[in-house]
PDB file of N, CA and C in Angstrom:
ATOM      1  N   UNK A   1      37.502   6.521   3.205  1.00  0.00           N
ATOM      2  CA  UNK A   1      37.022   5.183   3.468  1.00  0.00           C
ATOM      3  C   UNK A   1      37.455   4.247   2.341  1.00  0.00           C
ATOM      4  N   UNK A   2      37.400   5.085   0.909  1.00  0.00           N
ATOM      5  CA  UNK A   2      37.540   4.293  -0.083  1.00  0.00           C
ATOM      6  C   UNK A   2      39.702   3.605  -0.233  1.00  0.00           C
ATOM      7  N   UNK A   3      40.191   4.201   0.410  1.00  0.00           N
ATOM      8  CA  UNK A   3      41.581   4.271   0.685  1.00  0.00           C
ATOM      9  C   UNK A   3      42.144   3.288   1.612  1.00  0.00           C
ATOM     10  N   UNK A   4      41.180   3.052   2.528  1.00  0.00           N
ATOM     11  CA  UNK A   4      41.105   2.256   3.587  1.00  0.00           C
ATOM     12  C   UNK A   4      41.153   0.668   2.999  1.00  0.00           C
ATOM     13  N   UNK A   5      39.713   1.258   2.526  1.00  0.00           N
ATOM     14  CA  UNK A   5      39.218  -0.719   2.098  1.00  0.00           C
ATOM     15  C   UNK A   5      40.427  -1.111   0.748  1.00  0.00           C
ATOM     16  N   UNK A   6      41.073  -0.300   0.033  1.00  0.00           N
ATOM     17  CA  UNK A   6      42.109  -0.486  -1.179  1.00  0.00           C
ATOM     18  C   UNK A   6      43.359  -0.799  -0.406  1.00  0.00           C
ATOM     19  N   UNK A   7      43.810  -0.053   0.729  1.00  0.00           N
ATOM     20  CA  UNK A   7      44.908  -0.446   1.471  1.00  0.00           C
ATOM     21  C   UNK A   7      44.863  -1.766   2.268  1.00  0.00           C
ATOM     22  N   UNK A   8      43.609  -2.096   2.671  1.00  0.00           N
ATOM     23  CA  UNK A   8      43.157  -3.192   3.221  1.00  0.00           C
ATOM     24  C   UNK A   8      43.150  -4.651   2.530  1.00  0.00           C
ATOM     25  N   UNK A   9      42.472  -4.499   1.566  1.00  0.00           N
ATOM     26  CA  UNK A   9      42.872  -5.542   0.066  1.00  0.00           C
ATOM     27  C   UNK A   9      44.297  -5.309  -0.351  1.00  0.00           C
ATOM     28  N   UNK A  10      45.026  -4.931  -0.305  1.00  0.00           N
ATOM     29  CA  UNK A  10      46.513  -4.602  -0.509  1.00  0.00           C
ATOM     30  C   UNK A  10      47.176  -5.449   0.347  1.00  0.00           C
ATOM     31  N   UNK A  11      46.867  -5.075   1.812  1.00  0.00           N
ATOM     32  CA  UNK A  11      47.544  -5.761   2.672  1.00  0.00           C
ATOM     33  C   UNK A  11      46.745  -7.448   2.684  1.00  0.00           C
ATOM     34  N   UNK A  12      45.826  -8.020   2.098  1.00  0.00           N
ATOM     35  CA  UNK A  12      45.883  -9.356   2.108  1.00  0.00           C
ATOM     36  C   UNK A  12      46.091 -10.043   0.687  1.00  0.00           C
ATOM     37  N   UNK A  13      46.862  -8.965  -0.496  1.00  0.00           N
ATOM     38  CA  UNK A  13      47.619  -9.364  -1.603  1.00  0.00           C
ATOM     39  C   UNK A  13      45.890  -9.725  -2.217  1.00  0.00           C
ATOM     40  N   UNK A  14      45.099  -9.105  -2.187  1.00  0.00           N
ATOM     41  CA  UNK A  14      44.061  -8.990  -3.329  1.00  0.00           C
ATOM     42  C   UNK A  14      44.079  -7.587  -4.256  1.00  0.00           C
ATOM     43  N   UNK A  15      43.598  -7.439  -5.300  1.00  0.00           N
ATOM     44  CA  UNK A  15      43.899  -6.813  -6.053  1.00  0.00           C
ATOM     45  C   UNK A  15      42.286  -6.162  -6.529  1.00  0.00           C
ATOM     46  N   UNK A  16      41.844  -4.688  -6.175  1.00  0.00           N
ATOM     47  CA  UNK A  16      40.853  -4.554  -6.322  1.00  0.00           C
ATOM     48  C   UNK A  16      40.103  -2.809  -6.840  1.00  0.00           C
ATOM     49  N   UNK A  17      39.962  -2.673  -7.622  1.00  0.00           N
ATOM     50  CA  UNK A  17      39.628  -1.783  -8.858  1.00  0.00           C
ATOM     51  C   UNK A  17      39.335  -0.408  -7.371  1.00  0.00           C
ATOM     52  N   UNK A  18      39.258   0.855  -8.074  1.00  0.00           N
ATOM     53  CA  UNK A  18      39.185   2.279  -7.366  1.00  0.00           C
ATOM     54  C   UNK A  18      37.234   1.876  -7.577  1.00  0.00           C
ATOM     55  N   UNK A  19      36.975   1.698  -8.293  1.00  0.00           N
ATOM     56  CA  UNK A  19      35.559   1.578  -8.240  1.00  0.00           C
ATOM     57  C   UNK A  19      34.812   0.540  -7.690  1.00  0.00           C
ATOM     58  N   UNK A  20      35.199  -0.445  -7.254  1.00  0.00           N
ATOM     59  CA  UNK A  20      34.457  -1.427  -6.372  1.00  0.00           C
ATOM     60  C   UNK A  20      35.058  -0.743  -4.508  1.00  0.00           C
ATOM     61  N   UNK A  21      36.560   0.129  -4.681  1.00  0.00           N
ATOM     62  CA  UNK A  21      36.884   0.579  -3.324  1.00  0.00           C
ATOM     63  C   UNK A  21      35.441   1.572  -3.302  1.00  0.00           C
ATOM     64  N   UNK A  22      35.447   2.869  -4.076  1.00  0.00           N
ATOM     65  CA  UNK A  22      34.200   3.850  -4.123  1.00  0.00           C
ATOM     66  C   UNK A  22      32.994   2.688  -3.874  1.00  0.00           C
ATOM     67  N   UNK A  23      32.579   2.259  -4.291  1.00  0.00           N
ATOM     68  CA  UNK A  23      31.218   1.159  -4.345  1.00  0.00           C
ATOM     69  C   UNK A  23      31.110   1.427  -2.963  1.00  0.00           C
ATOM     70  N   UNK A  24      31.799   0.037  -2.360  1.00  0.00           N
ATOM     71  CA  UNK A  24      32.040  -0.434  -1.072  1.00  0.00           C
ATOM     72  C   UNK A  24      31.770   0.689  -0.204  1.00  0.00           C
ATOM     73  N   UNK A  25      32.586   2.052   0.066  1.00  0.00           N
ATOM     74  CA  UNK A  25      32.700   2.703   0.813  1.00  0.00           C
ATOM     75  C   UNK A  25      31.954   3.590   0.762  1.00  0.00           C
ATOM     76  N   UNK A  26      30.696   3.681  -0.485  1.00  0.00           N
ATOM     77  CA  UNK A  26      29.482   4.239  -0.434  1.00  0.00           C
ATOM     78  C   UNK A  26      28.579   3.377   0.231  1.00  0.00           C
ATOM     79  N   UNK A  27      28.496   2.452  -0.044  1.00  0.00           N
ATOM     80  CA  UNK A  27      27.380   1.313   0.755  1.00  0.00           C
ATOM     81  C   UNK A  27      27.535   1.453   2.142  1.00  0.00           C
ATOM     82  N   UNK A  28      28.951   1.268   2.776  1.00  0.00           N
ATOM     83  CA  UNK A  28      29.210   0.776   3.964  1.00  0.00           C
ATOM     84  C   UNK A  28      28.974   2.600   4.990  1.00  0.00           C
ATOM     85  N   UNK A  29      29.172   3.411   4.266  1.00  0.00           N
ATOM     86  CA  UNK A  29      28.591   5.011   4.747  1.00  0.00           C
ATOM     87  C   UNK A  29      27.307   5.070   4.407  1.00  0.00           C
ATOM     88  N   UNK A  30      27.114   4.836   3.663  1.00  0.00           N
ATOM     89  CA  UNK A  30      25.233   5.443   3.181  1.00  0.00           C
ATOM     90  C   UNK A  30      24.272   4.315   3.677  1.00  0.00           C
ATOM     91  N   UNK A  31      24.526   3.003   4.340  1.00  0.00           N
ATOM     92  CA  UNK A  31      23.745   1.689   4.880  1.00  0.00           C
ATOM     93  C   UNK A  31      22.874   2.632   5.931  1.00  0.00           C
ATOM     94  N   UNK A  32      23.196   3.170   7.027  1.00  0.00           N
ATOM     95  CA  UNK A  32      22.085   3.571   8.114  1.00  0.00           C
ATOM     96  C   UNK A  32      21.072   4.926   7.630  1.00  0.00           C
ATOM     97  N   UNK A  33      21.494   5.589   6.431  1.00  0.00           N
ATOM     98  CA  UNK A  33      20.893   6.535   5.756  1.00  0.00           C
ATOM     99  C   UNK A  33      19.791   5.610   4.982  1.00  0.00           C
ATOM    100  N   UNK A  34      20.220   4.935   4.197  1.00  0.00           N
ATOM    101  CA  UNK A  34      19.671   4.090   3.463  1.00  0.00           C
ATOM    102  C   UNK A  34      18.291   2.768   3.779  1.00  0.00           C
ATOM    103  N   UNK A  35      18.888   2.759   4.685  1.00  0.00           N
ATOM    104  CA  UNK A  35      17.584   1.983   5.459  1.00  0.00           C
ATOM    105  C   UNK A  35      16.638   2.728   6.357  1.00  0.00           C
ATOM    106  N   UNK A  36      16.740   4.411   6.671  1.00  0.00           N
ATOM    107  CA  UNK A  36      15.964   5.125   7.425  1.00  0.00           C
ATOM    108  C   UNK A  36      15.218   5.552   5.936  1.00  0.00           C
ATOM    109  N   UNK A  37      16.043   6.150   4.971  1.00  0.00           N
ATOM    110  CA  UNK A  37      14.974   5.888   3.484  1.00  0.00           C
ATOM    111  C   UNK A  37      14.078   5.570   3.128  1.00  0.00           C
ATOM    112  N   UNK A  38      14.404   4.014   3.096  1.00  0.00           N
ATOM    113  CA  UNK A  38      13.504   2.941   2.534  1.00  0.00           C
ATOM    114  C   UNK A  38      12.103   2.918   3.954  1.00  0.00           C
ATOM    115  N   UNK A  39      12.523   3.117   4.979  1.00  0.00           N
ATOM    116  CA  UNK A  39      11.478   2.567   5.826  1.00  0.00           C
ATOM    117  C   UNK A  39      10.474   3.960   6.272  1.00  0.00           C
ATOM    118  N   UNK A  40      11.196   5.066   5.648  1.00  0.00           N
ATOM    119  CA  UNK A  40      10.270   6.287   5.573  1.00  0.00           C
ATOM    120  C   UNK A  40       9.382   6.669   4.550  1.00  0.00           C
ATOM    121  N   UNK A  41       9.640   5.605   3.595  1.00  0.00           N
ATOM    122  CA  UNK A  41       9.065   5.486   2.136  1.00  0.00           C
ATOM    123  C   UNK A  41       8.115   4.513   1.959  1.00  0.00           C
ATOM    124  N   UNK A  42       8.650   3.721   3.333  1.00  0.00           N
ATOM    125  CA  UNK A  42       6.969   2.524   3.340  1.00  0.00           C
ATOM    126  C   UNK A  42       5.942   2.839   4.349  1.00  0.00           C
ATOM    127  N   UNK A  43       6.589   3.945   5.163  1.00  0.00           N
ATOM    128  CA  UNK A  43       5.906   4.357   5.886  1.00  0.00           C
ATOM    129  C   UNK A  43       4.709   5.618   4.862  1.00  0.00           C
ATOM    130  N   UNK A  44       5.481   6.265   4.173  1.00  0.00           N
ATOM    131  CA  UNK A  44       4.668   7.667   2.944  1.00  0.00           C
ATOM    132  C   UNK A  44       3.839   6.268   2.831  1.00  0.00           C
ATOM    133  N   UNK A  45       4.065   5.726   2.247  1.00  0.00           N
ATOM    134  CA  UNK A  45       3.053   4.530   1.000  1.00  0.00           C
ATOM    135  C   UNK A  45       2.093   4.189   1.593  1.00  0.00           C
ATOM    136  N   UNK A  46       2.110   3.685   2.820  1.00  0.00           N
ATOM    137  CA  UNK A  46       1.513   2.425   3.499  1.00  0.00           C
ATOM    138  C   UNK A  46       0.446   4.133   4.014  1.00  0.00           C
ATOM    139  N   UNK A  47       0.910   5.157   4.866  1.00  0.00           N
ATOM    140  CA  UNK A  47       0.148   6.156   5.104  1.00  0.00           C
ATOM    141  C   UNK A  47      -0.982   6.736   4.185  1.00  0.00           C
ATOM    142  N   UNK A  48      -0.353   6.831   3.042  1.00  0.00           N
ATOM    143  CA  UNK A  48      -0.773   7.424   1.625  1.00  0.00           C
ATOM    144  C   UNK A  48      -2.557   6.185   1.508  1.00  0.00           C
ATOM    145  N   UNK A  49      -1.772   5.165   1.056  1.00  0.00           N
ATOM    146  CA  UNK A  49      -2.725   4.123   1.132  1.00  0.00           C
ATOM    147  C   UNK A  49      -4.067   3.902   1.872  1.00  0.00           C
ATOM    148  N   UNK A  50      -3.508   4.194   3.357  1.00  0.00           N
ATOM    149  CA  UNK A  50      -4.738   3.909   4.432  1.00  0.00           C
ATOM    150  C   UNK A  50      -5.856   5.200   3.849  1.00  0.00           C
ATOM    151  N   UNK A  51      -4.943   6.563   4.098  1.00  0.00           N
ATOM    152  CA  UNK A  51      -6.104   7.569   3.301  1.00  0.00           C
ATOM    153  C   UNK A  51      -6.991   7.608   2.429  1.00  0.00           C
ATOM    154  N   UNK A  52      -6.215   6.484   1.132  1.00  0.00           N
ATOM    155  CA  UNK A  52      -7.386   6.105   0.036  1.00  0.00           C
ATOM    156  C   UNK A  52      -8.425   5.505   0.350  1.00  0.00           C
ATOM    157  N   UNK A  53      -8.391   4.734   1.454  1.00  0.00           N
ATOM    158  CA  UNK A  53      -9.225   3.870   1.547  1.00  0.00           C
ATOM    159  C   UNK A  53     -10.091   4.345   1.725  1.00  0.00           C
ATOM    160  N   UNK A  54     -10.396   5.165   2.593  1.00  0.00           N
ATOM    161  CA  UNK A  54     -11.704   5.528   3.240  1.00  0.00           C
ATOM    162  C   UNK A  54     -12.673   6.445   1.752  1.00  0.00           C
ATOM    163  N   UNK A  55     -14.006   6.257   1.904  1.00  0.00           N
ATOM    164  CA  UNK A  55     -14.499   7.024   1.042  1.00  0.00           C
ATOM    165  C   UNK A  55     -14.923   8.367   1.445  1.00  0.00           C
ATOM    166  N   UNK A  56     -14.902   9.159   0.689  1.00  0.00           N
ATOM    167  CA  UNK A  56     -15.872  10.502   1.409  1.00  0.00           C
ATOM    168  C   UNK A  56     -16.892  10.408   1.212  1.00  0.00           C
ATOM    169  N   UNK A  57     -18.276  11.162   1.471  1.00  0.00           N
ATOM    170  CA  UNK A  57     -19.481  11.263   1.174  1.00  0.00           C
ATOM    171  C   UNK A  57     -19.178  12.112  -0.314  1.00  0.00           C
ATOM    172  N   UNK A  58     -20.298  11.384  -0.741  1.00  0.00           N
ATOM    173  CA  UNK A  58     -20.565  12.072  -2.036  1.00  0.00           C
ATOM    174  C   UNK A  58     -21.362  13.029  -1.961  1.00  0.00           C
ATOM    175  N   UNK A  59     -22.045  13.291  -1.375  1.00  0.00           N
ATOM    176  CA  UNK A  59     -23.369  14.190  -0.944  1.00  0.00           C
ATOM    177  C   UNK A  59     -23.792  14.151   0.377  1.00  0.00           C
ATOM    178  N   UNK A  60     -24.046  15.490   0.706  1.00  0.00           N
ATOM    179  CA  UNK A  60     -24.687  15.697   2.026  1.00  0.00           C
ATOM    180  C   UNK A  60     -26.388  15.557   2.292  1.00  0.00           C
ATOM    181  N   UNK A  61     -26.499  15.035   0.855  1.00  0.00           N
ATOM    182  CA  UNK A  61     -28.576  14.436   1.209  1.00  0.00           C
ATOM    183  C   UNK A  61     -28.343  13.499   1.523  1.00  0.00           C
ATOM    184  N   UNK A  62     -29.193  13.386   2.552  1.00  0.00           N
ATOM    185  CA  UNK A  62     -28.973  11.919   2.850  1.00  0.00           C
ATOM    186  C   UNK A  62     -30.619  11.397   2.289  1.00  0.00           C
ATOM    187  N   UNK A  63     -30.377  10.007   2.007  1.00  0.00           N
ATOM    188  CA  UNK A  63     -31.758   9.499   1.658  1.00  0.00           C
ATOM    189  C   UNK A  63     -32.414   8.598   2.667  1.00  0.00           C
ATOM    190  N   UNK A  64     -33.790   8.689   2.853  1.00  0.00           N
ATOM    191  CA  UNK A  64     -34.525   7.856   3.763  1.00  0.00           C
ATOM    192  C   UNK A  64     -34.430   6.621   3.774  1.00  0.00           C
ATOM    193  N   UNK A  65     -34.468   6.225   4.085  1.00  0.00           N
ATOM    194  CA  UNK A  65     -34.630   4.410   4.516  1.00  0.00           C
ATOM    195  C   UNK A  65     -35.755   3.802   5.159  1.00  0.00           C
ATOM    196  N   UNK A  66     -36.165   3.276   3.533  1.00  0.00           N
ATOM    197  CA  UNK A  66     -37.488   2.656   3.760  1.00  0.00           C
ATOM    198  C   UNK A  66     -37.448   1.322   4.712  1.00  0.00           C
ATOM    199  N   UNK A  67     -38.204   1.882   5.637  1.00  0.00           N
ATOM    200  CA  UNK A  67     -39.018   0.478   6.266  1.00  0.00           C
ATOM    201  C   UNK A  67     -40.231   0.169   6.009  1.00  0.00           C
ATOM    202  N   UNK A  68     -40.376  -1.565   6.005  1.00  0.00           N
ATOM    203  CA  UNK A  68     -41.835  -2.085   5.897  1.00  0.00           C
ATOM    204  C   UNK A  68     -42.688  -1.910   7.016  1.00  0.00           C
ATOM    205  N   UNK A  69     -42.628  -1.234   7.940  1.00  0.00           N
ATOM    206  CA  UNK A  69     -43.995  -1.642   8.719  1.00  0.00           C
ATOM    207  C   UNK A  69     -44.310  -2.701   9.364  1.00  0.00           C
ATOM    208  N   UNK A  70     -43.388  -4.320   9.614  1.00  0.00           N
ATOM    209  CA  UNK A  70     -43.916  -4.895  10.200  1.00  0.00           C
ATOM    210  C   UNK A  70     -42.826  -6.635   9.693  1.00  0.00           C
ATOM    211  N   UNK A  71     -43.294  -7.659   9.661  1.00  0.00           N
ATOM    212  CA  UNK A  71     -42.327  -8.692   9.414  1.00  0.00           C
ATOM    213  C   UNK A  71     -43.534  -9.359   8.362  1.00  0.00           C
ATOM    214  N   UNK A  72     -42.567  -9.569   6.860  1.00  0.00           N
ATOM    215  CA  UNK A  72     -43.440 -10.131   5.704  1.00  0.00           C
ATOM    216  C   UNK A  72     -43.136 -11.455   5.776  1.00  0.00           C
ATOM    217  N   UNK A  73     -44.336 -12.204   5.460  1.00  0.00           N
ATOM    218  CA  UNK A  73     -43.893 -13.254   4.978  1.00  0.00           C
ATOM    219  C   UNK A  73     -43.345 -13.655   4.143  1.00  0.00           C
ATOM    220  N   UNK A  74     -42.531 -15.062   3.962  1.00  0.00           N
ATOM    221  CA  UNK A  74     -41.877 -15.350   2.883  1.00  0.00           C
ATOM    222  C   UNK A  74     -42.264 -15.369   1.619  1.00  0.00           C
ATOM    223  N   UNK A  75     -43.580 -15.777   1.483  1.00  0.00           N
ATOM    224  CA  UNK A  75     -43.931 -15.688   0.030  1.00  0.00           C
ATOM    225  C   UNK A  75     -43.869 -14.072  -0.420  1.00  0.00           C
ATOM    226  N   UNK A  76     -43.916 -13.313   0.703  1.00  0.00           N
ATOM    227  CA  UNK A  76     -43.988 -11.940   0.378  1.00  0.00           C
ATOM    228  C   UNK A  76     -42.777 -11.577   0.074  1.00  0.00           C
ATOM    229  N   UNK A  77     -41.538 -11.820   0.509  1.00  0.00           N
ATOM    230  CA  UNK A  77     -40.160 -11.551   0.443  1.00  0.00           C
ATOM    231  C   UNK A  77     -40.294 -12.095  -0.731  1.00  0.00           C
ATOM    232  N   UNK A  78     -40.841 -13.220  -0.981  1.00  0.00           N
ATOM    233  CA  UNK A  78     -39.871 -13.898  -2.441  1.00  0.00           C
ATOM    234  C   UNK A  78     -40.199 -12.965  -3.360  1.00  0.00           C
ATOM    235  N   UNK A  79     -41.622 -12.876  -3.501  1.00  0.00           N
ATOM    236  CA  UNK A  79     -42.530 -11.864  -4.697  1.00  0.00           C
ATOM    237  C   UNK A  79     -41.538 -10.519  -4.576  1.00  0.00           C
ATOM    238  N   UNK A  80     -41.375  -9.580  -3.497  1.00  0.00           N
ATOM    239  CA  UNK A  80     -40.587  -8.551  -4.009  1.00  0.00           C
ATOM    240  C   UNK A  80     -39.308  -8.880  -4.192  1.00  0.00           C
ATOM    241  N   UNK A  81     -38.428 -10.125  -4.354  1.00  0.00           N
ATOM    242  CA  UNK A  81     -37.015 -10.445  -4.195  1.00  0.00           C
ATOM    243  C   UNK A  81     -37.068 -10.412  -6.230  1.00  0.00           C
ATOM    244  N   UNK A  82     -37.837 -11.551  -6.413  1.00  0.00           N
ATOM    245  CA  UNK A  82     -38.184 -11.349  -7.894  1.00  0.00           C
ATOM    246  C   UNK A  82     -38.875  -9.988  -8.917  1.00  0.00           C
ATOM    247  N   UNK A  83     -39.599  -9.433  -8.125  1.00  0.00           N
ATOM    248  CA  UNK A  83     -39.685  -7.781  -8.566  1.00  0.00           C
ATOM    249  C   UNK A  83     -38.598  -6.977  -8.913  1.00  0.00           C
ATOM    250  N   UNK A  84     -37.832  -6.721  -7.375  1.00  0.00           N
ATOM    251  CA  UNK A  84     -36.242  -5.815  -7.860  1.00  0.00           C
ATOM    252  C   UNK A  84     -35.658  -6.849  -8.574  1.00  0.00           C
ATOM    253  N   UNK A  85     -35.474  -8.151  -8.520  1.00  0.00           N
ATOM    254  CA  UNK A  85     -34.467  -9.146  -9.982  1.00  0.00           C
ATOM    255  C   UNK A  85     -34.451  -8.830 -11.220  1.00  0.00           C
ATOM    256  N   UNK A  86     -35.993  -8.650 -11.337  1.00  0.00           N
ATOM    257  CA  UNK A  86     -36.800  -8.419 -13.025  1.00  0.00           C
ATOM    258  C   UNK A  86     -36.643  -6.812 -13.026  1.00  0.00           C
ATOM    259  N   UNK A  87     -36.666  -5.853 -12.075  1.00  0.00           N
ATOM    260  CA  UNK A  87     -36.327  -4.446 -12.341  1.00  0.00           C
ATOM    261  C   UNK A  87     -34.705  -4.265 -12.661  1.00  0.00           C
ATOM    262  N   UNK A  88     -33.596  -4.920 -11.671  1.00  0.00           N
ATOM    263  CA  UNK A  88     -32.544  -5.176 -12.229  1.00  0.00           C
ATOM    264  C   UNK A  88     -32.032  -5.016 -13.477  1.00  0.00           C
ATOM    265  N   UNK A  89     -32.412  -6.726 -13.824  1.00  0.00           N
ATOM    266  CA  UNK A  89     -32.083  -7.352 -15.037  1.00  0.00           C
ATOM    267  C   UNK A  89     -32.951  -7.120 -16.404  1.00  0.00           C
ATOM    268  N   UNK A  90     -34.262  -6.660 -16.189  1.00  0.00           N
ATOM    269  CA  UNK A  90     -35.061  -6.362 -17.408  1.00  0.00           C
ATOM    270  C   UNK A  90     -35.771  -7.965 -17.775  1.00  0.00           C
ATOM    271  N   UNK A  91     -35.923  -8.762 -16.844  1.00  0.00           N
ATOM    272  CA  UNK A  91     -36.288  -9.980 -17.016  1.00  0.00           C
ATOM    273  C   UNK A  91     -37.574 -10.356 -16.453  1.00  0.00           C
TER     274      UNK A  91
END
């Protein structure tokens, strides 16, 4: 291939190095390899990726989930909203 593209530049009186012929005639052979590559490599990544995402369980206890019993009023919400704040923060 590389013989080709040097005979080819020959015949339109350009003048062009054995290593830009090799270059060329690696690119222009290895292009449909080269792009099944790259797009099997964003495919690993992008696959790889989605897997991270998800979390596993950390533990198989599961913990209860407290319910109140009924619908509080607001002053009642506020009072425990400021309880866990001040348990939080130490405030």
């Amino acid at each position: 291939m590389a013989d080709y593209i040097l005979a080819g530049a020959e015949s339109q009186g350009r003048q062009l190095s054995v290593t830009d012929a090799l270059n060329r005639a690696h690119l222009s052979v290895s292009e449909p390899i080269r792009e099944q590559i790259i797009r099997e490599d964003i495919i690993a990544k992008v696959s790889k990726r989605s897997k991270s995402l998800t979390l596993p369980p950390t533990s198989k206890k599961k913990t209860p989930i407290k319910t109140t019993g009924g619908v509080k009023s607001e002053e009642q919400l506020i009072a425990d909203t400021r309880e866990r704040l001040a348990k939080a923060f130490g405030s």
